[in-house]
Protein backbone atom coordinates (compact mmCIF):
# COMPACT_ATOMS: atom_id res chain seq x y z
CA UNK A 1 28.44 7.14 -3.06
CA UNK A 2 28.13 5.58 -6.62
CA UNK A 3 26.69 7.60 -9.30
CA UNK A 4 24.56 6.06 -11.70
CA UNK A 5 24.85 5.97 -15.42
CA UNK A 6 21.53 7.73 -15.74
CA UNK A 7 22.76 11.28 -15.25
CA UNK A 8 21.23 13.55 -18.02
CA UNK A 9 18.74 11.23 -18.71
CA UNK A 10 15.35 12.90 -20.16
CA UNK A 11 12.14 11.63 -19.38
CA UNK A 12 8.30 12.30 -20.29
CA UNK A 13 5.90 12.95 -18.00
CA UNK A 14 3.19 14.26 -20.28
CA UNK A 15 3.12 16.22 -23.35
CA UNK A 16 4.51 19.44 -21.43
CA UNK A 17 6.70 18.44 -18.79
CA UNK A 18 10.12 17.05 -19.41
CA UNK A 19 11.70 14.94 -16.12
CA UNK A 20 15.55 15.42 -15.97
CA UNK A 21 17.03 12.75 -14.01
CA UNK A 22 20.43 15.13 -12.70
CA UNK A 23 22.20 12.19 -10.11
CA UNK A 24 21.46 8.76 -8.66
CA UNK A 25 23.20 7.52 -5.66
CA UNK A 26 23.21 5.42 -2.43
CA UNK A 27 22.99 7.07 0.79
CA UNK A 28 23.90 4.86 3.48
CA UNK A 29 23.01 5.33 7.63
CA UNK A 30 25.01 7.66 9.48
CA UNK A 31 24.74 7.09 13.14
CA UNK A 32 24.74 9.82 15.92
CA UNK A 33 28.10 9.80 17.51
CA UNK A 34 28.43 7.54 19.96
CA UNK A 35 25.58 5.04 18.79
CA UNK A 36 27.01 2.31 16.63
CA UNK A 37 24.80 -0.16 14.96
CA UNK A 38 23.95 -3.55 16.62
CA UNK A 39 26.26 -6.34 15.76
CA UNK A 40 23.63 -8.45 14.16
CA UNK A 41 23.95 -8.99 10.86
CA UNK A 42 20.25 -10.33 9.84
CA UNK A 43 16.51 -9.79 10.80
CA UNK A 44 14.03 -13.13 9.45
CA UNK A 45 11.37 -12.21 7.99
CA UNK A 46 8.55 -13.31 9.86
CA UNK A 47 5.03 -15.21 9.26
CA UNK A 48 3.36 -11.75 8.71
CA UNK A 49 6.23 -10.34 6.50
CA UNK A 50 6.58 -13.55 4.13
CA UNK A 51 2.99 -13.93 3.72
CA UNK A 52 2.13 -10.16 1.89
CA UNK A 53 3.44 -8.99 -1.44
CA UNK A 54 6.96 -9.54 -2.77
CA UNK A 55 7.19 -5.87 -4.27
CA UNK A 56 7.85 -2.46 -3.78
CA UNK A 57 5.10 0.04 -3.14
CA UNK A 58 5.50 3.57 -4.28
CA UNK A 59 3.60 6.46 -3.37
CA UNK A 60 4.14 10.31 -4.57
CA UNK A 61 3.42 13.56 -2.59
CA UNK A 62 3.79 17.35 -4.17
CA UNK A 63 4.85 20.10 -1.73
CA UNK A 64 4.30 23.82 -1.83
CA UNK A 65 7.66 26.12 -2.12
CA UNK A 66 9.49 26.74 -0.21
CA UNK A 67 11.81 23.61 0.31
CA UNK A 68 14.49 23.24 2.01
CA UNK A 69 17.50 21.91 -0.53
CA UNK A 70 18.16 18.24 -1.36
CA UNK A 71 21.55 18.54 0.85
CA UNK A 72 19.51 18.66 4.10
CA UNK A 73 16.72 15.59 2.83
CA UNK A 74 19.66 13.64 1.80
CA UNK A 75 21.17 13.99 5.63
CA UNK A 76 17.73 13.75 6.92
CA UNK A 77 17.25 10.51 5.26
CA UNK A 78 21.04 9.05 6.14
CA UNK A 79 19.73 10.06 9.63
CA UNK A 80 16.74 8.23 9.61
CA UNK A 81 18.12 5.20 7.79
CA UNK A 82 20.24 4.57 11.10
CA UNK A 83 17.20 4.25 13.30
CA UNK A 84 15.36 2.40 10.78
CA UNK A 85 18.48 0.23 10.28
CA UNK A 86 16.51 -2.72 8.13
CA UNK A 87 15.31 -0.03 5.35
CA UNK A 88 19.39 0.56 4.72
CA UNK A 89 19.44 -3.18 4.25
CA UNK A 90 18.55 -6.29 1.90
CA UNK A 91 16.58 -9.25 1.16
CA UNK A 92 18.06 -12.22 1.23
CA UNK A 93 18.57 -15.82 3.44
CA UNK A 94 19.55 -16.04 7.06
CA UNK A 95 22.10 -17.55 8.42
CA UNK A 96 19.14 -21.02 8.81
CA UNK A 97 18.18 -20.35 5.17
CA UNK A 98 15.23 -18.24 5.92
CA UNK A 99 14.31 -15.53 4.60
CA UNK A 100 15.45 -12.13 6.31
CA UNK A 101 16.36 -8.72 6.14
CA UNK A 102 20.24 -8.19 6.18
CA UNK A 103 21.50 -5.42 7.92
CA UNK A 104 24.51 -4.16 5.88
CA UNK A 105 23.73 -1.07 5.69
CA UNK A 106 23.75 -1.22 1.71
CA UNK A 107 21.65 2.54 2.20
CA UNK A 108 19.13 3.15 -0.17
CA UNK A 109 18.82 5.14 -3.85
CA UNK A 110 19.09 8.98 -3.73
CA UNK A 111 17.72 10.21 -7.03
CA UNK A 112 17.08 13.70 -8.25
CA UNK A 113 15.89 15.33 -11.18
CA UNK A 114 14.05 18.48 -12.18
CA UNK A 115 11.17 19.68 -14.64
CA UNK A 116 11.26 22.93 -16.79
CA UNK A 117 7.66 24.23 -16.19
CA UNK A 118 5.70 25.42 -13.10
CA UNK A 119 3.89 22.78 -11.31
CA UNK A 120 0.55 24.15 -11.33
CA UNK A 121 0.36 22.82 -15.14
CA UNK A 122 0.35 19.39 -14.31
CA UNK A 123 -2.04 19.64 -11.44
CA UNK A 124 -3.83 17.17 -10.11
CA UNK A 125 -2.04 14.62 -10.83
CA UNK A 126 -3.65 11.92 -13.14
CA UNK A 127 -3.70 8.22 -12.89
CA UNK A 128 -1.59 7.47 -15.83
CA UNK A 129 1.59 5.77 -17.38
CA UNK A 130 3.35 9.08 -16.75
CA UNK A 131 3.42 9.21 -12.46
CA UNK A 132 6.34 6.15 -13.31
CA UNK A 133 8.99 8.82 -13.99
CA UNK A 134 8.40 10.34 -10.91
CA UNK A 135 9.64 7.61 -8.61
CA UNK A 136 12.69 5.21 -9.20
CA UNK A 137 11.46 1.89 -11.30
CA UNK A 138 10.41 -0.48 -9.67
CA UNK A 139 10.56 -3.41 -12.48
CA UNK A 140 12.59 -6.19 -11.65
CA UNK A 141 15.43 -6.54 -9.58
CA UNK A 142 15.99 -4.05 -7.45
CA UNK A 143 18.68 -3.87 -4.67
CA UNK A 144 17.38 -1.37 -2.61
CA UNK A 145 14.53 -1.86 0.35
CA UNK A 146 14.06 2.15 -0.02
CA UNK A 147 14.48 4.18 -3.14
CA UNK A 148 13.57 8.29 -3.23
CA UNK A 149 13.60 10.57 -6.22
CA UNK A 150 13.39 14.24 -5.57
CA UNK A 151 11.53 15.94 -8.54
CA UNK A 152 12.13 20.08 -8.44
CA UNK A 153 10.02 22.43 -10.25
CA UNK A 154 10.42 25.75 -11.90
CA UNK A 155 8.20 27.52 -9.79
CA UNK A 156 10.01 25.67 -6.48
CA UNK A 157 7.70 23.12 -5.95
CA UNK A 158 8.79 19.49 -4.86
CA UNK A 159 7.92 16.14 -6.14
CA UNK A 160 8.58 13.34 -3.84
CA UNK A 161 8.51 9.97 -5.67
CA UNK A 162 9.26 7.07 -2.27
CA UNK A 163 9.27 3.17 -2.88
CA UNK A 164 10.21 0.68 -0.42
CA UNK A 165 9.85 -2.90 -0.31
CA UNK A 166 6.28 -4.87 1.23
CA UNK A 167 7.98 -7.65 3.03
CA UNK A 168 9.77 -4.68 5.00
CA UNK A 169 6.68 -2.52 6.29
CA UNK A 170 3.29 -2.70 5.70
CA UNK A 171 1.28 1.35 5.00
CA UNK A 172 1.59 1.98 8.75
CA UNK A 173 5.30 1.55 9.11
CA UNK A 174 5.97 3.09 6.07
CA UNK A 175 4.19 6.12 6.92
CA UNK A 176 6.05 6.25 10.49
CA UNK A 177 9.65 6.23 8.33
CA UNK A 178 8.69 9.06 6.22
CA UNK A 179 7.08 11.17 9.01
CA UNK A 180 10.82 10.66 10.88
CA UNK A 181 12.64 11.06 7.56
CA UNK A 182 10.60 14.48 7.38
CA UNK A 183 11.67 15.43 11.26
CA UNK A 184 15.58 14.21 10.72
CA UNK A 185 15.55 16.67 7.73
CA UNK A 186 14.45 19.35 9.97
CA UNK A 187 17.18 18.21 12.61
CA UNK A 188 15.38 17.69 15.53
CA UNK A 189 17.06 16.22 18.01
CA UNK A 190 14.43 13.17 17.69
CA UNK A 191 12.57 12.01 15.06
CA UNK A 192 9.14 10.83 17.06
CA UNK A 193 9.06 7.64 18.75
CA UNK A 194 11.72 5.28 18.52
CA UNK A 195 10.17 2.57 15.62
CA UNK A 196 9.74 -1.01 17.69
CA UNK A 197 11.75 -3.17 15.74
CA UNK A 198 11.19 -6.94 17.27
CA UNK A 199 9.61 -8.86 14.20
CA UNK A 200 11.37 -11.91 15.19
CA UNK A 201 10.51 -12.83 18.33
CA UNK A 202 6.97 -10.79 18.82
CA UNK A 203 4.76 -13.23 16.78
CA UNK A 204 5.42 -16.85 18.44
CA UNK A 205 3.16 -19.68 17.88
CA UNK A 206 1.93 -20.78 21.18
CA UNK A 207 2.96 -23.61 23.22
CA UNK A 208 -0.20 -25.03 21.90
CA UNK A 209 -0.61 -24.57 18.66
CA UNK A 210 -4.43 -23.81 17.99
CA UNK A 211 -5.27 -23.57 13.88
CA UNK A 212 -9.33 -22.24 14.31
CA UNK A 213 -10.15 -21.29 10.97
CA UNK A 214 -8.95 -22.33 7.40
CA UNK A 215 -6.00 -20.47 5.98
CA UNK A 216 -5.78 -22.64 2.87
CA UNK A 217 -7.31 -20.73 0.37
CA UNK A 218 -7.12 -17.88 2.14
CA UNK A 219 -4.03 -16.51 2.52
CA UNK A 220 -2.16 -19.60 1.09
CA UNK A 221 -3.15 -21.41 -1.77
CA UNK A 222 -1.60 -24.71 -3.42
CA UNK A 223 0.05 -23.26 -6.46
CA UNK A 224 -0.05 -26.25 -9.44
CA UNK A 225 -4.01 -26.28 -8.28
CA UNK A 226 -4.15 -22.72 -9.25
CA UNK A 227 -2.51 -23.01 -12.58
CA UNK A 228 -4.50 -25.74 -13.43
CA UNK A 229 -7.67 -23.82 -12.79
CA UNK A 230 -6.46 -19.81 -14.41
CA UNK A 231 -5.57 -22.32 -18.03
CA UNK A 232 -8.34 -20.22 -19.54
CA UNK A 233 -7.53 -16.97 -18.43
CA UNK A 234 -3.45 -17.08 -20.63
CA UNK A 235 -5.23 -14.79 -23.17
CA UNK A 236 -5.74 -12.12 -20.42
CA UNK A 237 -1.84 -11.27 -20.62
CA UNK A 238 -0.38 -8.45 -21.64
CA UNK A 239 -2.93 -7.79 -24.41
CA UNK A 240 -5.47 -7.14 -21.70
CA UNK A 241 -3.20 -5.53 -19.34
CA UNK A 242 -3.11 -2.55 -22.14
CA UNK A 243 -7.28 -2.17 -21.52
CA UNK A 244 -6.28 -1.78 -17.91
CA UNK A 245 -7.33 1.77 -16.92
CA UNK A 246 -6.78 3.49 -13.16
CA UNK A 247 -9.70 6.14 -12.91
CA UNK A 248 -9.69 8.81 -9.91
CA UNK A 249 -13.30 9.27 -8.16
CA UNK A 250 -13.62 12.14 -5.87
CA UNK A 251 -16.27 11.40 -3.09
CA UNK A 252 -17.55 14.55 -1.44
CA UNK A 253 -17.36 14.74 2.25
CA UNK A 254 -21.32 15.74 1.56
CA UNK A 255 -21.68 12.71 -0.84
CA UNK A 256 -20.14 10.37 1.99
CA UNK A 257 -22.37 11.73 4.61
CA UNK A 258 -25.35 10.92 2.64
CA UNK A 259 -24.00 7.31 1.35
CA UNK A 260 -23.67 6.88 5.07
CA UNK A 261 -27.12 7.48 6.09
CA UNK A 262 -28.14 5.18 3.29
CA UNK A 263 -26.32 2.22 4.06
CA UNK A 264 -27.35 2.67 8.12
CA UNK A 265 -31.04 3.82 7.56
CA UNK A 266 -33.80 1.65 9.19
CA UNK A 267 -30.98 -0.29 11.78
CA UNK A 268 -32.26 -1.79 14.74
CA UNK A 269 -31.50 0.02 17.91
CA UNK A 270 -28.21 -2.23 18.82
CA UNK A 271 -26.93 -1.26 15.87
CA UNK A 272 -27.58 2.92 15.99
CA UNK A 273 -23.96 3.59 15.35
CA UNK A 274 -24.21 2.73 11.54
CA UNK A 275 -22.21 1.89 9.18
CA UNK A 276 -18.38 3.36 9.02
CA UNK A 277 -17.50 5.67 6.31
CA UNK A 278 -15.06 2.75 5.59
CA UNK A 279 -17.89 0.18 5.49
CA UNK A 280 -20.18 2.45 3.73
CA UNK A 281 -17.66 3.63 0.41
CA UNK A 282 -16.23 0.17 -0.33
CA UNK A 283 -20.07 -1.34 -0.35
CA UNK A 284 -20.66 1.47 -2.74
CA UNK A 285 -17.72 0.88 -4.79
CA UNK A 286 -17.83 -3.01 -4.34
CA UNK A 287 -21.53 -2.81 -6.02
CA UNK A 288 -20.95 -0.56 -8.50
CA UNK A 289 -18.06 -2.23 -9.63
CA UNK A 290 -20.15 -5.12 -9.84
CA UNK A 291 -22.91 -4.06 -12.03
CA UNK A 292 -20.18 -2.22 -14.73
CA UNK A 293 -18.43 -5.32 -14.83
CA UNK A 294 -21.96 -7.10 -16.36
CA UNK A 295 -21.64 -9.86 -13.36
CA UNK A 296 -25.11 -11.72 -12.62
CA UNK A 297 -26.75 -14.15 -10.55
CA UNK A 298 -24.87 -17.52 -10.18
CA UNK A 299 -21.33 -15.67 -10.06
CA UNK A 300 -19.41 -15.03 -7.05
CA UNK A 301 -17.65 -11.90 -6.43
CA UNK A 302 -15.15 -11.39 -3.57
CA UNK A 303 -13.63 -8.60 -1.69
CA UNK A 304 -10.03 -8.63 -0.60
CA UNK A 305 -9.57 -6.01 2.38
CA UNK A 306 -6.43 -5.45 4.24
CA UNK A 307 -6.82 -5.55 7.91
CA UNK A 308 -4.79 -4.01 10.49
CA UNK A 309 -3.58 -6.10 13.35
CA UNK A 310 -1.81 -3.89 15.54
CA UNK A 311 -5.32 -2.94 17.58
CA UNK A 312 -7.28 -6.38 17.03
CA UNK A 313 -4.35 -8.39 19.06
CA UNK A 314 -4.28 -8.79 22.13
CA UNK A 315 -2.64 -7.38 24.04
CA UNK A 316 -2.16 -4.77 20.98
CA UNK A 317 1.07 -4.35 18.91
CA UNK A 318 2.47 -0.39 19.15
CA UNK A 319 1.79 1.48 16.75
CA UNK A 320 5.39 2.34 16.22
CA UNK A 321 5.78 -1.45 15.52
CA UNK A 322 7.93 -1.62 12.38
CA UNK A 323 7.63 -4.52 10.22
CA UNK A 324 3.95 -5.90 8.36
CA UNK A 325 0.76 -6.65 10.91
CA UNK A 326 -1.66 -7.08 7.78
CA UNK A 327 -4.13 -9.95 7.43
CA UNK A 328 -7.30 -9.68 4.90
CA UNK A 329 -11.07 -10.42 5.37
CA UNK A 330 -12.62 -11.94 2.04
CA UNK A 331 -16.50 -11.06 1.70
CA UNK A 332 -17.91 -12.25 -0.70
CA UNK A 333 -21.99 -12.27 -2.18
CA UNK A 334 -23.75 -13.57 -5.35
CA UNK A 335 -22.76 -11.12 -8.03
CA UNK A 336 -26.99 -10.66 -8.89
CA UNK A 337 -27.89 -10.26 -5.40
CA UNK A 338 -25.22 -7.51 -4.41
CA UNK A 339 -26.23 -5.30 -7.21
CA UNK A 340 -29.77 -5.91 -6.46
CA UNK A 341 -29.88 -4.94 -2.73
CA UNK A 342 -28.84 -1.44 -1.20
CA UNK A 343 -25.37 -0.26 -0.18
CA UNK A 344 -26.68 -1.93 3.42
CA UNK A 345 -26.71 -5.32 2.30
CA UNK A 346 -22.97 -4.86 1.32
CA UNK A 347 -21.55 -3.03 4.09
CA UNK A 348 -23.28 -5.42 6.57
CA UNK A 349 -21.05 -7.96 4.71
CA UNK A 350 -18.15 -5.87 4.76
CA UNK A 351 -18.83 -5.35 8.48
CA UNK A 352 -19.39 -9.04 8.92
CA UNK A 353 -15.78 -10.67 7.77
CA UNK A 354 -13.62 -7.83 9.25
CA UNK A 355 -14.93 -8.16 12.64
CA UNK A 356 -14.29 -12.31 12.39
CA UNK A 357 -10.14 -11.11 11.40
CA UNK A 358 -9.62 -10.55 15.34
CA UNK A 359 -7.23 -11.94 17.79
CA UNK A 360 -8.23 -15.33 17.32
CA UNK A 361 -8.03 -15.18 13.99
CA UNK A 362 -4.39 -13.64 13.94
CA UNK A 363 -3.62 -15.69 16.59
CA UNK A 364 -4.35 -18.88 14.76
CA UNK A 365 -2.64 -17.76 11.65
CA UNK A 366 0.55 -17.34 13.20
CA UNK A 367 0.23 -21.34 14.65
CA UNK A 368 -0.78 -22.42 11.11
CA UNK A 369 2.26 -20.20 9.49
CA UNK A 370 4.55 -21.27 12.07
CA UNK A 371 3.84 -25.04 12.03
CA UNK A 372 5.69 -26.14 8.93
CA UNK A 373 2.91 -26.80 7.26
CA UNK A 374 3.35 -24.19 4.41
CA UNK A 375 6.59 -25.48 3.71
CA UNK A 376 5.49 -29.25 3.54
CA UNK A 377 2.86 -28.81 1.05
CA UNK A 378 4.26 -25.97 -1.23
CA UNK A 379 1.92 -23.38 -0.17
CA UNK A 380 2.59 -20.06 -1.39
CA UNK A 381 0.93 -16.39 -0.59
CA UNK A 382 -2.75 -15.71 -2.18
CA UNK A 383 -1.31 -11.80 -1.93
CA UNK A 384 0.09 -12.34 -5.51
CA UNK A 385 1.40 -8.86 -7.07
CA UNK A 386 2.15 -10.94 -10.40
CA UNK A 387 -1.54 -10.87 -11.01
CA UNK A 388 -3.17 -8.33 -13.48
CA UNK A 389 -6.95 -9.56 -13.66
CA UNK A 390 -9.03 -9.80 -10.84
CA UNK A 391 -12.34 -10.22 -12.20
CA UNK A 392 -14.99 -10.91 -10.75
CA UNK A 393 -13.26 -10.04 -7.64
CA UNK A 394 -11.42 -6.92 -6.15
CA UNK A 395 -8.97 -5.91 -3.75
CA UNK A 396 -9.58 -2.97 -1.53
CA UNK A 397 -6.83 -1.10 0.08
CA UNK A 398 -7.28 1.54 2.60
CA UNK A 399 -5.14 4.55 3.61
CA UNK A 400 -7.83 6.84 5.36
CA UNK A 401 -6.34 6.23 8.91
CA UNK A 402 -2.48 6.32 7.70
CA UNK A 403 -0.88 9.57 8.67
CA UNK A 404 0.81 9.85 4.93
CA UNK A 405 0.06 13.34 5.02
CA UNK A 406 2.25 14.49 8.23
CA UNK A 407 5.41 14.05 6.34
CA UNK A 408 7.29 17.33 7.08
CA UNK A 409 10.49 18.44 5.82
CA UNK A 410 10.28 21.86 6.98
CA UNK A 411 8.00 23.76 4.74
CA UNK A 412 5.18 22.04 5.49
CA UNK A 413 2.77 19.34 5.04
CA UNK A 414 2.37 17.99 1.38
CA UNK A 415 -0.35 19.59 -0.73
CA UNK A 416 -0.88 16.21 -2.55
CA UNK A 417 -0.49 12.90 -1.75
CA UNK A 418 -1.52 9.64 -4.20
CA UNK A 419 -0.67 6.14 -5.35
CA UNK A 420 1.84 5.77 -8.07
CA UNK A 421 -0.18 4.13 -11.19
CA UNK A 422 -1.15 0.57 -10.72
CA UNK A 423 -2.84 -0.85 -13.85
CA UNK A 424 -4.10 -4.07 -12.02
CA UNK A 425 -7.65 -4.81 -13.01
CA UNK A 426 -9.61 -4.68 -10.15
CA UNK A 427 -7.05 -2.85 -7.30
CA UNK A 428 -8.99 -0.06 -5.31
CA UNK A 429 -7.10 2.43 -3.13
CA UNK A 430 -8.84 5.09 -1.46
CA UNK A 431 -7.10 8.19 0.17
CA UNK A 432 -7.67 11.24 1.85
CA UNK A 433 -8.38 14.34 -0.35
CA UNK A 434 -6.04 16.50 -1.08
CA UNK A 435 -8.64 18.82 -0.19
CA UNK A 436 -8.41 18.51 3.58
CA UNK A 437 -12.37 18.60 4.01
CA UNK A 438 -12.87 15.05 4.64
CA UNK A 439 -13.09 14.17 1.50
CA UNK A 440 -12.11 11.15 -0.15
CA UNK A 441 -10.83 9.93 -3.50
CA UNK A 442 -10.82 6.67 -4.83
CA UNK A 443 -8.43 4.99 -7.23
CA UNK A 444 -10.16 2.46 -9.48
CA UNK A 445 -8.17 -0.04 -11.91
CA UNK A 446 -10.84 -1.90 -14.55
CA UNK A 447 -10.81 -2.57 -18.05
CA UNK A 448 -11.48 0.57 -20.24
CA UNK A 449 -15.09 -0.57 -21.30
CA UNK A 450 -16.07 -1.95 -17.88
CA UNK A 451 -14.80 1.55 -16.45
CA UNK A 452 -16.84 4.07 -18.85
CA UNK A 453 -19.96 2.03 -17.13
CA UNK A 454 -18.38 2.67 -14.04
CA UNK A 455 -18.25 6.24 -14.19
CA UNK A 456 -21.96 6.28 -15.36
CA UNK A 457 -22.72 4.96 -11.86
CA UNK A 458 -20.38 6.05 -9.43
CA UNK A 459 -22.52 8.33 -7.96
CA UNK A 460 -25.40 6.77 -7.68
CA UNK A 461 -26.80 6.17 -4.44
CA UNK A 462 -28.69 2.99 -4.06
């Protein structure tokens, strides 16, 4: 185990709270005796993988003491690094030159520090520059797929900072490696259903190859035509990216109830189910957005929402199925007409281009991603995590049917659980409350003056 240079290191998390950074290490797989790892040495990434963001995602939960120590989540997590053999691993190239995961067990970073004061005192967390120093960085190069940094508390209470890599696992998968990391710490004899780890050979093009809809400009785009056409935008750099603000809305399970009888009053009789709560809050947020951003009529605003595949293919990818199975539906409206009609208006077009990402749709993006042609013309990924400015657009990203929140290591379920900050103008997460009442709270990156009108409007029901 190599220990990093950064022991002793102090950082700030706010004006009170002092992070400690005590170790930094690698913990690599330890296998069950008598199981030894398969002799393959890489995984290729495939079309799915390759085609979402080039980054690593971090998330942060808070638990209640007690805990047990970081001795038995450090052999939890060596445990569950040997069934999920390709988060011990690495990016790299294949032995064709493709992109894969290689399994050399390389483990992942094993951080932790500790904080001086009581939780309580920093509680709820805020959307700010500060939730960095509870997670390993992730700018730049970094080696490891998975990265963890154990945070203790005066009072006992546990900060869990976890990143891992996109091109590894999309939300789902992720989720499923943390809920068996939680169960390996508690040393069950299992740790839940064994992950499904097949990415390449499940997604084949067919024998013939049937492109139906247009994934140029969708999920690829030709990248010298984009430069030419984002000239303009250079002064929206870094200068801007310091007017980026990330803003926490709280939704009340009564205040979704009643957005959802707005945006499904007066629907025909085939359509008496409504609007989803899904379909209902991002309409809401997608308009409101809209108006505190100034847009009018003649400009086009789009929606970027991630779309689960595993239950629109057919026949359906497991759950357990551990790699990324994430396309994205792009509504899009008239900036003046959005803000001018109800909440139904948008959710009808929300409803609209999800339902058309279905098995045909998957099904032809794997032929199109699998037939060379991204390769031949220099095509590269629309998901683009180097962008900071959205506008007039936004990119929605849903955890409300994610089980983040059945992570156990033995004292129970976290009492928190939230993005790490993400000051990229025009990103919207929502989660589950922390409150457990249904609930939700949304996480809302604009520019500071576009976000003051926001929260002048946010609960408005229209």
């Amino acid at each position: 185990m190599h220990i990093a240079q950064r022991r002793g290191e102090a950082r700030w998390c706010n004006d009170s709270m002092k992070v400690k950074i005590e170790s930094s290490k690698i913990v690599k797989p330890v296998y069950d005796v008598g199981i030894a790892p398969s002799t393959a040495k890489s995984v290729p990434l495939n079309v799915f993988d390759r085609v979402t963001y080039d980054t690593h995602i971090a998330v942060i939960y808070a638990f209640r003491p007690p805990n047990p120590p970081n001795a038995a989540l450090e052999q939890g997590l060596a445990r569950a690094l040997a069934v999920y053999r390709e988060c011990a691993g690495q990016l790299g190239d294949g032995p064709d030159g493709r992109p894969a995961v290689l399994l050399n067990d390389r483990g992942a970073r094993f951080v932790e520090a500790n904080v001086d004061v009581p939780l309580d005192g920093s509680m709820p967390f805020k959307p700010a520059p500060e939730l960095l120093r509870l997670h390993p960085s992730i700018d730049g190069l970094v080696e490891e797929l998975v990265q963890v940094q154990l945070t203790r508390f005066s009072c006992g209470s546990l900060v869990v900072g976890f990143t891992s890599h996109h091109h590894v696992a999309d939300g789902q998968a992720t989720s499923n490696f943390l809920v068996a990391w939680g169960l390996a710490s508690r040393q069950l004899p299992t740790m839940g259903p064994l992950p499904v780890c097949d990415r390449a050979t499940r997604f084949p093009p067919r024998d013939k190859p049937l492109v139906e809809f247009p994934h140029r400009g969708t999920e690829y785009y030709l990248p010298a035509k984009k430069r030419g056409e984002d000239e303009g935008d250079e002064e929206l750099g870094g200068v801007a990216h310091d007017k980026i603000k990330v803003h926490k809305v709280h939704f009340s399970k009564e205040f979704v109830t009643r957005l959802k009888a707005r945006a499904s009053s007066g629907l025909p009789l085939q359509q008496r189910r409504g609007y989803s709560t899904f379909e209902s809050v991002v309409g809401h947020l997608w308009r409101t957005v809209t108006a505190a951003r100034g847009l009018g009529a003649g400009e086009t605003t789009k929606l970027r929402i991630s779309v689960n595949g595993r239950t629109r293919m057919r026949p359906p990818v497991p759950r357990d199925y551990f790699g990324n199975m994430v396309l994205w539906a792009f509504p899009r409206s008239d900036a003046g007409e959005l803000v001018s009609r109800t909440v139904q208006h948008a959710a009808d077009l929300i409803h609209r281009a999800v339902a058309r990402v279905d098995d045909a749709y998957f099904r032809s993006f794997i032929d199109f991603a699998s037939s060379g042609a991204v390769e031949a013309e220099g095509l590269a990924p629309t998901a683009d995590e180097s962008q900071v400015v959205l506008c007039p657009d936004l990119e929605m990203d849903s955890w409300l049917g994610i089980n983040f929140y059945d992570l156990d290591f033995g004292g129970g379920s976290p009492f928190y659980f939230m993005p790490s900050y993400l000051p990229m103008e025009g990103t919207l997460f929502l989660v589950p409350s922390f409150l457990g009442d249904g609930s939700i709270e949304a996480y809302v990156s604009l520019f500071e003056g576009h976000l003051e009108e926001f929260k002048k409007t946010c609960y408005n029901i229209a």
